[in-house]
N, C-alpha and C. Protein backbone atom coordinates (compact mmCIF):
# COMPACT_ATOMS: atom_id res chain seq x y z
N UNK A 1 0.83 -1.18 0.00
CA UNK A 1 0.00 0.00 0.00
C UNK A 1 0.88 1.24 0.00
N UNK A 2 0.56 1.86 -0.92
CA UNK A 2 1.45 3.83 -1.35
C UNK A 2 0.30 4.26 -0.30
N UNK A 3 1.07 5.30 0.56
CA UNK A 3 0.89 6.35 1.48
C UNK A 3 -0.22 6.95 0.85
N UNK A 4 -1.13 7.71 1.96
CA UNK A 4 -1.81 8.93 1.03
C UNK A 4 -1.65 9.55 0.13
N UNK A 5 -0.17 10.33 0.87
CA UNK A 5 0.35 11.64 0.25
C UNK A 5 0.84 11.64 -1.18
N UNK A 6 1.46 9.89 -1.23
CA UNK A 6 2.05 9.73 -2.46
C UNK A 6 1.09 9.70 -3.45
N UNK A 7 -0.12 9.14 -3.00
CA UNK A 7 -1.25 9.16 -3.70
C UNK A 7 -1.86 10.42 -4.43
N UNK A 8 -2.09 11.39 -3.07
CA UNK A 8 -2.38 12.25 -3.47
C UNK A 8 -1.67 13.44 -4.19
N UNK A 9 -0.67 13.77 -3.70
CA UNK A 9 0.28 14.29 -4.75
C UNK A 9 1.42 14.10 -5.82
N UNK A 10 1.55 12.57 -6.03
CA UNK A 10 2.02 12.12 -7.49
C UNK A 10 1.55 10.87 -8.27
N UNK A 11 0.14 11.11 -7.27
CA UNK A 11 -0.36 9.81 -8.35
C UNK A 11 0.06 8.75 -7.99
N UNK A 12 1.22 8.12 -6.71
CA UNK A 12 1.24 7.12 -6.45
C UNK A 12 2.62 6.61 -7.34
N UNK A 13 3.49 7.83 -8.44
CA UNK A 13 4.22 7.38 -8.61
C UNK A 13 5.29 7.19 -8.08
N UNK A 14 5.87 6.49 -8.58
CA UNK A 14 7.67 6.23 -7.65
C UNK A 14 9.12 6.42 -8.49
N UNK A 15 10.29 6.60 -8.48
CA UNK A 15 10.24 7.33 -6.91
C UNK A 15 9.26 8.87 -6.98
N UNK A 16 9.44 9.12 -5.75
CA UNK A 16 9.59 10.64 -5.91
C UNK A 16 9.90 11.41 -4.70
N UNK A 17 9.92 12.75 -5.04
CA UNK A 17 10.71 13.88 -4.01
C UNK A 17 9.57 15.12 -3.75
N UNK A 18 9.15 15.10 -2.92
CA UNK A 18 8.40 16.35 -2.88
C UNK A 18 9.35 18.05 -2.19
N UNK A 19 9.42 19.09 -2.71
CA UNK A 19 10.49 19.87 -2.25
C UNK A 19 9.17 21.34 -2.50
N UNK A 20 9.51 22.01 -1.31
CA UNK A 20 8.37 23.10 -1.16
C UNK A 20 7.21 22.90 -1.67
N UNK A 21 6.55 22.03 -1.65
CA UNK A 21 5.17 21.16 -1.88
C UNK A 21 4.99 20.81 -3.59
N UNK A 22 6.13 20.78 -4.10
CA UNK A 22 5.84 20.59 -5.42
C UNK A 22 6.56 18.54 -5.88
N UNK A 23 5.81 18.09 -6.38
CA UNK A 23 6.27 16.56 -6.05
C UNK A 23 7.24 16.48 -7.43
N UNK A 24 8.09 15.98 -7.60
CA UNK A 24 9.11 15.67 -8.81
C UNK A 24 9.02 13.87 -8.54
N UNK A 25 8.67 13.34 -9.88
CA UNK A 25 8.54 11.98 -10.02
C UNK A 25 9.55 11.35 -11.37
N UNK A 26 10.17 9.83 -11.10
CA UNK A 26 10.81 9.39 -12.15
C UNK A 26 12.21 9.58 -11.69
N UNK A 27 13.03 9.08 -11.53
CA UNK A 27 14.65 9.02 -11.60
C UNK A 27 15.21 10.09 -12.35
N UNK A 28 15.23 10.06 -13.29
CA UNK A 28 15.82 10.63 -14.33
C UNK A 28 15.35 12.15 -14.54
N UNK A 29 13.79 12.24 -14.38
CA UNK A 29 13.36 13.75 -14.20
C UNK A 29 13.96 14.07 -12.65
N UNK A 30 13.84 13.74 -11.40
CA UNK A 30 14.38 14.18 -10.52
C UNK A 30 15.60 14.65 -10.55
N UNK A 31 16.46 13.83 -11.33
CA UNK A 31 18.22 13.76 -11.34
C UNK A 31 18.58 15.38 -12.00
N UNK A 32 17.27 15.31 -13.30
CA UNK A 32 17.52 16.50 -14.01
C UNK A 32 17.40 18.13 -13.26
N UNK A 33 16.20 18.02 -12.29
CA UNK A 33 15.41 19.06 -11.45
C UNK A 33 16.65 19.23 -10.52
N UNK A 34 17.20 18.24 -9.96
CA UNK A 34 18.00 18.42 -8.81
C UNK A 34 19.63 19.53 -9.52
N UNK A 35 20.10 18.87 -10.57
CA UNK A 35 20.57 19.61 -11.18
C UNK A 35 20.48 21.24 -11.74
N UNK A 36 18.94 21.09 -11.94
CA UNK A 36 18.96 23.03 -12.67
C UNK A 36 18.62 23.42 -11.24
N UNK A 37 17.83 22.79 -10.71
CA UNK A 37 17.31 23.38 -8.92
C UNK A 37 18.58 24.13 -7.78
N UNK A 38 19.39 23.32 -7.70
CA UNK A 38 20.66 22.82 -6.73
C UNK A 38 21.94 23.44 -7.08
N UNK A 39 22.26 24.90 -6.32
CA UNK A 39 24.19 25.05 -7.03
C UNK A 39 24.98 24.11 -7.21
N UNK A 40 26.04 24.42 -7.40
CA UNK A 40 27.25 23.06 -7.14
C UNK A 40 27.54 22.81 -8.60
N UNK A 41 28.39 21.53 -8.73
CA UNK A 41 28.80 21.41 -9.87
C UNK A 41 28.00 20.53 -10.15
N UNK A 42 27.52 20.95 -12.25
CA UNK A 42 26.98 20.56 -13.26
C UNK A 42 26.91 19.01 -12.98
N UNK A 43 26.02 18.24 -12.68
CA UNK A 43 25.81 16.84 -12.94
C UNK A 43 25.26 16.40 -14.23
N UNK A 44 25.41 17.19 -15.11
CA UNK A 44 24.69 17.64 -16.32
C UNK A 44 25.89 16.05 -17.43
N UNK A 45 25.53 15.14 -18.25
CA UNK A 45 25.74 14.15 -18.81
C UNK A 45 26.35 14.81 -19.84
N UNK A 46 28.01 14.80 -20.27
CA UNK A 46 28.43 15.35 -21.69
C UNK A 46 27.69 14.87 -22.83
N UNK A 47 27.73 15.28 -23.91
CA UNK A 47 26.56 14.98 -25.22
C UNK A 47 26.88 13.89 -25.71
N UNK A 48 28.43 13.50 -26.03
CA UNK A 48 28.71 12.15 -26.38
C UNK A 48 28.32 10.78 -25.73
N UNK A 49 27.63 11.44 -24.52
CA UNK A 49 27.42 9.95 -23.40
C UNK A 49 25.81 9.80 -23.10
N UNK A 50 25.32 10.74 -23.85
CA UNK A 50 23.73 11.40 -23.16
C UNK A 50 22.65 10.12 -23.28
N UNK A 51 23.18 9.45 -24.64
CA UNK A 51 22.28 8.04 -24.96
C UNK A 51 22.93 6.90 -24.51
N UNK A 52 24.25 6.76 -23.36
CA UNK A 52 24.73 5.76 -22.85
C UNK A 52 23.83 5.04 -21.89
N UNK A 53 23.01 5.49 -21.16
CA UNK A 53 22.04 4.48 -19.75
C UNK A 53 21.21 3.74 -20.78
N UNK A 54 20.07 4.93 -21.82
CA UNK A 54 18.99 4.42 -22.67
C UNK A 54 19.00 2.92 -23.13
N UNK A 55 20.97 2.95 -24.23
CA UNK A 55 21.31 2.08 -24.76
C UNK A 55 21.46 0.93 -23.74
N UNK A 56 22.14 1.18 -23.19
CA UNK A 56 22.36 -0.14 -21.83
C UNK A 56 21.12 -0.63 -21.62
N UNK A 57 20.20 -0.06 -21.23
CA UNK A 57 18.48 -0.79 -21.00
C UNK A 57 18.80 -1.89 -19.66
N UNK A 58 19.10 -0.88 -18.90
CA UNK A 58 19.82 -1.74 -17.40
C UNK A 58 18.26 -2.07 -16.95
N UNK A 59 17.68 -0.43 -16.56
CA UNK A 59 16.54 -0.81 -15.74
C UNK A 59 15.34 -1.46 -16.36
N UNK A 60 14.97 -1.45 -17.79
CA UNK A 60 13.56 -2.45 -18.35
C UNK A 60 14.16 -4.10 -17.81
N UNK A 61 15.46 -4.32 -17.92
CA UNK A 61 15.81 -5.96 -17.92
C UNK A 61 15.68 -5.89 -16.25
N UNK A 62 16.60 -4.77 -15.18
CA UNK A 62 15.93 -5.32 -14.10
C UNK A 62 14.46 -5.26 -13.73
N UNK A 63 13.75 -4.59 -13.98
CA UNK A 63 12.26 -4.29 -14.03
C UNK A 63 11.60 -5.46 -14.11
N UNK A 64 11.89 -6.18 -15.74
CA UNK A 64 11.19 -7.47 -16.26
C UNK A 64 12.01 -8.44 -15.31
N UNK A 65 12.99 -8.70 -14.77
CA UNK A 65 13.59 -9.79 -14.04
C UNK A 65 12.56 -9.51 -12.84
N UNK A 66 13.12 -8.66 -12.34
CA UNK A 66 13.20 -8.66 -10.66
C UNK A 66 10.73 -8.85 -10.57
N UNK A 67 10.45 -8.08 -11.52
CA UNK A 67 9.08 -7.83 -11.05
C UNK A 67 8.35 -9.56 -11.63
N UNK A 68 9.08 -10.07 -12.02
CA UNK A 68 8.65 -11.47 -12.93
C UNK A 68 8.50 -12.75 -11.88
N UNK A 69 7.06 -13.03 -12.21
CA UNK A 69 6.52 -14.09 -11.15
C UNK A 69 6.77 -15.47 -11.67
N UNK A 70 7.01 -15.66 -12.78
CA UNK A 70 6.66 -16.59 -13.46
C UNK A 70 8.32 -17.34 -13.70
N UNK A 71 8.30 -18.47 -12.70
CA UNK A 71 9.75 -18.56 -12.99
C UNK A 71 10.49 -19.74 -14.21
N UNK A 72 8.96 -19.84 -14.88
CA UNK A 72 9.88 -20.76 -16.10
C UNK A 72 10.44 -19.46 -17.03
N UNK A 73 10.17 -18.25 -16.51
CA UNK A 73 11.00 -17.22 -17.63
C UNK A 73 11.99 -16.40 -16.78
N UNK A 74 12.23 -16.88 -16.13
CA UNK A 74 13.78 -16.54 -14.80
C UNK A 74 14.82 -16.17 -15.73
N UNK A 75 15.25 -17.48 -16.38
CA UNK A 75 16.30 -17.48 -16.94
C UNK A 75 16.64 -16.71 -18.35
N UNK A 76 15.47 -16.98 -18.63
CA UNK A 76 15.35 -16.09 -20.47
C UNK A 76 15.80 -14.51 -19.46
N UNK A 77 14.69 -13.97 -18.67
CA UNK A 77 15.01 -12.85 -17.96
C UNK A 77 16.14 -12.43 -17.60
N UNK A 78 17.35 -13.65 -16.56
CA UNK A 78 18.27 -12.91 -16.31
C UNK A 78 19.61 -12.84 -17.01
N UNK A 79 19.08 -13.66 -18.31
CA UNK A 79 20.08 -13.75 -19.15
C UNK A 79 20.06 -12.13 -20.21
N UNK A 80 18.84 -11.77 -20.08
CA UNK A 80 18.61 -10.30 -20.70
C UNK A 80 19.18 -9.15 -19.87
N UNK A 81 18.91 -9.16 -18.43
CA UNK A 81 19.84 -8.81 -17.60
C UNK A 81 21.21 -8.21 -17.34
N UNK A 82 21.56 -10.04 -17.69
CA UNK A 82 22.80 -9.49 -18.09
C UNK A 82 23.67 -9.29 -18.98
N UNK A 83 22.82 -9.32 -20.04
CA UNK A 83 23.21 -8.28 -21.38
C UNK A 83 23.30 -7.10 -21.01
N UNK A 84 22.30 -6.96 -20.37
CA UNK A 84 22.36 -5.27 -20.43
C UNK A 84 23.18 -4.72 -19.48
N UNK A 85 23.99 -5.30 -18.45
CA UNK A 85 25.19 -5.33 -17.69
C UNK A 85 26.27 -5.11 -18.36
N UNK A 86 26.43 -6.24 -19.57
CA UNK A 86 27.21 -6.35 -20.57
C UNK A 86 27.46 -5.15 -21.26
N UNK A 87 26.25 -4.73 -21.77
CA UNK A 87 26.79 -3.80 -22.70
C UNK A 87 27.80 -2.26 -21.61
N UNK A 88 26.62 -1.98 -20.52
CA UNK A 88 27.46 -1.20 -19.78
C UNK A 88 28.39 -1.30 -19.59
N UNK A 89 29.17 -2.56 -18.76
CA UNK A 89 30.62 -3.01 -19.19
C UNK A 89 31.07 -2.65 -20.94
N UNK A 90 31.05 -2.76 -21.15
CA UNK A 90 31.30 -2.15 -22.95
C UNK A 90 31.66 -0.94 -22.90
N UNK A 91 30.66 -0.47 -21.98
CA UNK A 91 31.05 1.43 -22.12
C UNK A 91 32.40 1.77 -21.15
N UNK A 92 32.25 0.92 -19.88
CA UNK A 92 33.26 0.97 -18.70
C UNK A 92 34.52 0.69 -19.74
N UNK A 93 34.62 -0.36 -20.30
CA UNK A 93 35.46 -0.50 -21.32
C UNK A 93 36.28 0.18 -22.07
N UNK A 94 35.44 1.29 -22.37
CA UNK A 94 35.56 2.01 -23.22
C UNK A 94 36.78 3.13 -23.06
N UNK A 95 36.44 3.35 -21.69
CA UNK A 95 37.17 4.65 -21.19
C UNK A 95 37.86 4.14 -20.64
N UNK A 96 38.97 5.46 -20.80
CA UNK A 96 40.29 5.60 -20.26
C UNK A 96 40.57 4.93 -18.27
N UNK A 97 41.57 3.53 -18.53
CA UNK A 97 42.27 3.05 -17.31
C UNK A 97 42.01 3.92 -16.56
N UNK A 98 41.07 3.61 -14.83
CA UNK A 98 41.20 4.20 -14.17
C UNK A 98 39.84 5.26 -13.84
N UNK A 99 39.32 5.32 -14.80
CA UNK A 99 38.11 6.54 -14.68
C UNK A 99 36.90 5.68 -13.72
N UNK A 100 36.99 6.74 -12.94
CA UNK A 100 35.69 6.65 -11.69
C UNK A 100 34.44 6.15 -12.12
N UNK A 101 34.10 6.86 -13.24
CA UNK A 101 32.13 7.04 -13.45
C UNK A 101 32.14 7.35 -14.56
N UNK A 102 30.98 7.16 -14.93
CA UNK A 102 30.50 6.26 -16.50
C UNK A 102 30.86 7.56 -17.18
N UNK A 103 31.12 8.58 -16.86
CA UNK A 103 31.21 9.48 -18.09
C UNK A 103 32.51 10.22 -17.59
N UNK A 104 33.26 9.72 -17.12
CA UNK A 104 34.78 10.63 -16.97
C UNK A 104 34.90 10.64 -15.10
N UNK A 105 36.03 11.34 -15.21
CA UNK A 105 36.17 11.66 -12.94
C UNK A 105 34.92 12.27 -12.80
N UNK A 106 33.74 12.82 -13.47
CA UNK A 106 33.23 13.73 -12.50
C UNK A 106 32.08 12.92 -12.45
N UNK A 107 31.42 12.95 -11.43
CA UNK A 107 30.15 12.88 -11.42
C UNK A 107 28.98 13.40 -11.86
N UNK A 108 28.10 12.04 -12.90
CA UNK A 108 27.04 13.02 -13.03
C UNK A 108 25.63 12.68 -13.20
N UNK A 109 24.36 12.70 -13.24
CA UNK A 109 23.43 12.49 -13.97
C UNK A 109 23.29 10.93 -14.37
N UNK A 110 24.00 10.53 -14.88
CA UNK A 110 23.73 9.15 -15.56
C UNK A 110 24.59 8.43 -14.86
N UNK A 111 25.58 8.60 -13.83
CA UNK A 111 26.03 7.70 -12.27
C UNK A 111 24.99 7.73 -11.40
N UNK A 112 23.98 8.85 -11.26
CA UNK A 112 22.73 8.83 -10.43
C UNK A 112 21.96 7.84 -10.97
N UNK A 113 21.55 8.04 -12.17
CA UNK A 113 20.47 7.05 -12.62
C UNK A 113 20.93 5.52 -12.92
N UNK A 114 22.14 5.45 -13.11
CA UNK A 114 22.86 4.15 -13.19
C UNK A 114 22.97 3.43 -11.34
N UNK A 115 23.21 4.12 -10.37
CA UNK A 115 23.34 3.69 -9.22
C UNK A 115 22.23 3.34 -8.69
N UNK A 116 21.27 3.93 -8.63
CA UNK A 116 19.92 3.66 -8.07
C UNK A 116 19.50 2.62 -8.84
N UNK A 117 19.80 2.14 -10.48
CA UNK A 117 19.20 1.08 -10.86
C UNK A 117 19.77 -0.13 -10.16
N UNK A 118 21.46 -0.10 -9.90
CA UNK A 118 22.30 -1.18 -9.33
C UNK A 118 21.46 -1.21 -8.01
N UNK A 119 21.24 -0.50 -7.05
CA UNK A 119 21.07 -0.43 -5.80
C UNK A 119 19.66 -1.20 -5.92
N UNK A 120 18.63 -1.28 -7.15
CA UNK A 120 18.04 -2.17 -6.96
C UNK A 120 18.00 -3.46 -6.92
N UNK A 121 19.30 -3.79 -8.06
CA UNK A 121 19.80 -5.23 -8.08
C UNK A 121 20.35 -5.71 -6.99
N UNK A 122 20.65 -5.10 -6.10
CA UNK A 122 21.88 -5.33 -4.83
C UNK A 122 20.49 -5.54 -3.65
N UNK A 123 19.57 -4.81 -3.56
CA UNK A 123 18.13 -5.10 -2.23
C UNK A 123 17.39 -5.72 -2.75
N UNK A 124 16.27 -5.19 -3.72
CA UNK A 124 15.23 -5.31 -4.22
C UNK A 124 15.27 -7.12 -5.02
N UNK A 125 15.93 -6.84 -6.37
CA UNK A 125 16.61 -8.52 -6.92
C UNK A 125 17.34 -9.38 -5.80
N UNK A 126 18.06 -8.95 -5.24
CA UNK A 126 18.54 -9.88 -4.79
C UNK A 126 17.66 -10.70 -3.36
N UNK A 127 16.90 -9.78 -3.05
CA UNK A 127 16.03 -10.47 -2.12
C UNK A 127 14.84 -11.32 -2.64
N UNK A 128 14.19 -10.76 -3.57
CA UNK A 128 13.24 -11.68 -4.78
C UNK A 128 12.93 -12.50 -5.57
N UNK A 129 14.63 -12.21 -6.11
CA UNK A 129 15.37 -13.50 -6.82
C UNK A 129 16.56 -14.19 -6.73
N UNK A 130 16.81 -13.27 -5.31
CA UNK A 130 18.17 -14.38 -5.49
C UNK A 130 19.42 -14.14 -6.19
N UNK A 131 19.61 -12.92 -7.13
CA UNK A 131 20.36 -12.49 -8.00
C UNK A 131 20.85 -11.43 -7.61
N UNK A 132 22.40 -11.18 -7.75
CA UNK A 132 22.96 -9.76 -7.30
C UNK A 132 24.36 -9.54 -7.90
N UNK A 133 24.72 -8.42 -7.99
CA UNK A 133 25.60 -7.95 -8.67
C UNK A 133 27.08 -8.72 -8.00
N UNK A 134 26.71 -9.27 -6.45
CA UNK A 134 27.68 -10.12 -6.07
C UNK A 134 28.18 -11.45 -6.72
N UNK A 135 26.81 -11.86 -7.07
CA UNK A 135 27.23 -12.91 -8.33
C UNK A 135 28.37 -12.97 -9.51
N UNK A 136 28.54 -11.52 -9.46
CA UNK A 136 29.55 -11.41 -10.59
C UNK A 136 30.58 -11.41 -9.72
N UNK A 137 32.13 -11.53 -11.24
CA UNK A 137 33.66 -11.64 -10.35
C UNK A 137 33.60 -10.62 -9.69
N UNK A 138 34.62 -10.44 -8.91
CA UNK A 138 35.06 -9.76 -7.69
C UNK A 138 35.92 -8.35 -8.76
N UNK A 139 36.43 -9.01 -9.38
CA UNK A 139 36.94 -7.86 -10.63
C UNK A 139 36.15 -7.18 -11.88
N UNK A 140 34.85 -7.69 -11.80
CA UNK A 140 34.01 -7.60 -12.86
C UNK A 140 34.03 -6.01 -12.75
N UNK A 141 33.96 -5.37 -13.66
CA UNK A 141 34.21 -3.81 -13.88
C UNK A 141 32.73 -3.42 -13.38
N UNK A 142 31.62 -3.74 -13.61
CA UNK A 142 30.06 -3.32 -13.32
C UNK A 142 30.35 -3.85 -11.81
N UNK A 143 30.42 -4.48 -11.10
CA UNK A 143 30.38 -4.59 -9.78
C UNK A 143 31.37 -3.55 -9.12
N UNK A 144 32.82 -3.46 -9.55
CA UNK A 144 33.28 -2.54 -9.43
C UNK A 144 33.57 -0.87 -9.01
N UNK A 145 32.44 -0.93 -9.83
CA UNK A 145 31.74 0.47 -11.00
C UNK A 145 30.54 0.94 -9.55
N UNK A 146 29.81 -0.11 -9.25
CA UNK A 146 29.03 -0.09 -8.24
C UNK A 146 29.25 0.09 -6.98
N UNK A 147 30.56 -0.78 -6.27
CA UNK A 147 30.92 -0.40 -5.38
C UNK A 147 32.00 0.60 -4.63
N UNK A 148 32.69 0.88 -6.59
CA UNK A 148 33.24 2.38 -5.59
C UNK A 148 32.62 3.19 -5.29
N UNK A 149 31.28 3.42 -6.73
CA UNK A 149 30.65 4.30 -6.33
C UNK A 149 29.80 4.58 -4.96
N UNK A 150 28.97 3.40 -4.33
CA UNK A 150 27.79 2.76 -3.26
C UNK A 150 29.06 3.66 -2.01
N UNK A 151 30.13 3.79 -1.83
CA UNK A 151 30.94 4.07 -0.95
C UNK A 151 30.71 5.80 -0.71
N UNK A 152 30.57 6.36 -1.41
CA UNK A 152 30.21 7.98 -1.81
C UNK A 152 29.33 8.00 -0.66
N UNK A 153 29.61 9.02 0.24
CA UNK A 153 28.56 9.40 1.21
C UNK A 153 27.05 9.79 0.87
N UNK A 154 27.17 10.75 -0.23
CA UNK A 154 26.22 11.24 -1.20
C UNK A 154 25.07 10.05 -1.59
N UNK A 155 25.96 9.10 -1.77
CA UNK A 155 25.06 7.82 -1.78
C UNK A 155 24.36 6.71 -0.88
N UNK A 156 25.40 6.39 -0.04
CA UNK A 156 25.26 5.28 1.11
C UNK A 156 24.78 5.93 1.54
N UNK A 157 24.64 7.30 2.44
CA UNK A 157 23.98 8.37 3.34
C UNK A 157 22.31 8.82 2.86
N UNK A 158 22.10 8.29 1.58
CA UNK A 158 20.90 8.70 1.26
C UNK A 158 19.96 7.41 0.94
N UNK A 159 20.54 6.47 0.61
CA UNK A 159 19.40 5.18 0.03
C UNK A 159 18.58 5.09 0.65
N UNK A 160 17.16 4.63 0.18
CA UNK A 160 16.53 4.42 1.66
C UNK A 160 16.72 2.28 1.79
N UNK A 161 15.95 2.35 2.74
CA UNK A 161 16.83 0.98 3.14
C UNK A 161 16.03 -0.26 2.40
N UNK A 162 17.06 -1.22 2.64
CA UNK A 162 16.53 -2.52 1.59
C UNK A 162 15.01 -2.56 1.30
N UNK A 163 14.84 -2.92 2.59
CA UNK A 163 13.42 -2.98 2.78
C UNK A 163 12.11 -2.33 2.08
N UNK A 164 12.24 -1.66 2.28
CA UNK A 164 11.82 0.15 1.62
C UNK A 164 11.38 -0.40 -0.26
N UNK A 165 12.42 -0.82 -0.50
CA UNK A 165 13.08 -1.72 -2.24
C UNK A 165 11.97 -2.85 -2.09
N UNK A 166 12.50 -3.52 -1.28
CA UNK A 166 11.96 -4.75 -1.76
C UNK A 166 10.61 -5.00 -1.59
N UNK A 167 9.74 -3.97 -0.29
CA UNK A 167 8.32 -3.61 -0.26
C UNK A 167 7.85 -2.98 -1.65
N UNK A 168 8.53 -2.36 -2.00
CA UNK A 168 7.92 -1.50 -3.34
C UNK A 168 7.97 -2.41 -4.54
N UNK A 169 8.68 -3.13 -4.93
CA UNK A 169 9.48 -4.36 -5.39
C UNK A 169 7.79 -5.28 -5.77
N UNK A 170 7.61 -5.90 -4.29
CA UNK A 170 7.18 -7.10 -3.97
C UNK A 170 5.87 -6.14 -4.32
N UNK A 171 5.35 -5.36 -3.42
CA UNK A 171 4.25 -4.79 -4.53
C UNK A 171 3.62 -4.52 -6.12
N UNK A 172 4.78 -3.90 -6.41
CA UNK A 172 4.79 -4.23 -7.99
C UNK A 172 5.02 -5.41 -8.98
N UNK A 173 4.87 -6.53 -8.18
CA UNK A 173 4.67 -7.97 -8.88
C UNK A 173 3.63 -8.50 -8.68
N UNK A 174 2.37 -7.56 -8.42
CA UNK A 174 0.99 -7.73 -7.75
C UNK A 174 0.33 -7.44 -9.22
């Protein structure tokens, strides 16, 4: 069961942020708002990288995995999964030995929306199905990728907790 409030002021969608009574819904629109909203430095995605998350299609494969009841299609699922792991690795690949986050040292925009999708694979999947980014090597660049980042105060200091995931999770396979 979604709260009243969520009800009543975004429709019940998720996530979302309400900030001086105005509700911002969706990952990716939040990430953007928080950016033009918020001083500090540009979390703003360089242009060459802007269609890097889209292409990856991290979150439809965890979406269809993790929300999927039906477990004679587990495997078709988490084999789509982790394609789409794959290809991200492709991009990690891509760049220069050493670089922090998916689009160079800085942080931005599409490490937000890329982390919160992992952070679902790591509570939400892995409590549902059993599946987690731990599964992969210990060197695997996407696990990697995940846990230097998950270390960022900015991050660990804000998730809300497993639970939280896997209630919203387990709801949405209703």
């Amino acid at each position: 069961d979604k709260p009243p409030w969520l009800l009543s002021e975004a429709g019940g969608q998720m996530p979302c942020v309400i900030h001086q009574g105005v509700p911002h819904v969706e990952t990716s629109a939040i990430l953007k708002w928080i950016d033009m909203t918020f001083p500090g430095p540009s979390l703003a995605v360089p242009e060459d990288f802007s269609q890097m998350v889209t292409r990856a299609g991290i979150f439809p494969a965890v979406a269809d995995y993790t929300k999927n009841t039906d477990s004679s299609k587990d495997a078709e699922l988490l084999v789509n999964l982790q394609m789409a792991l794959t290809r991200f690795r492709m991009h990690l690949f891509s760049l220069p030995y050493g670089t922090n986050y998916a689009c160079g040292d800085s942080l931005t925009l599409a490490d937000c929306e890329l982390l919160s999708v992992l952070y679902v694979i790591q509570s939400a999947t892995a409590s549902l199905k059993g599946w987690s980014l731990n599964d992969l090597p210990v060197k695997d660049e996407v696990r990697q990728y995940y846990e230097r980042a998950a270390q960022l105060p900015m991050f660990s200091q804000t998730c809300y907790p497993p639970s939280v995931g896997v209630q919203g999770w387990t709801m949405a396979r209703q």
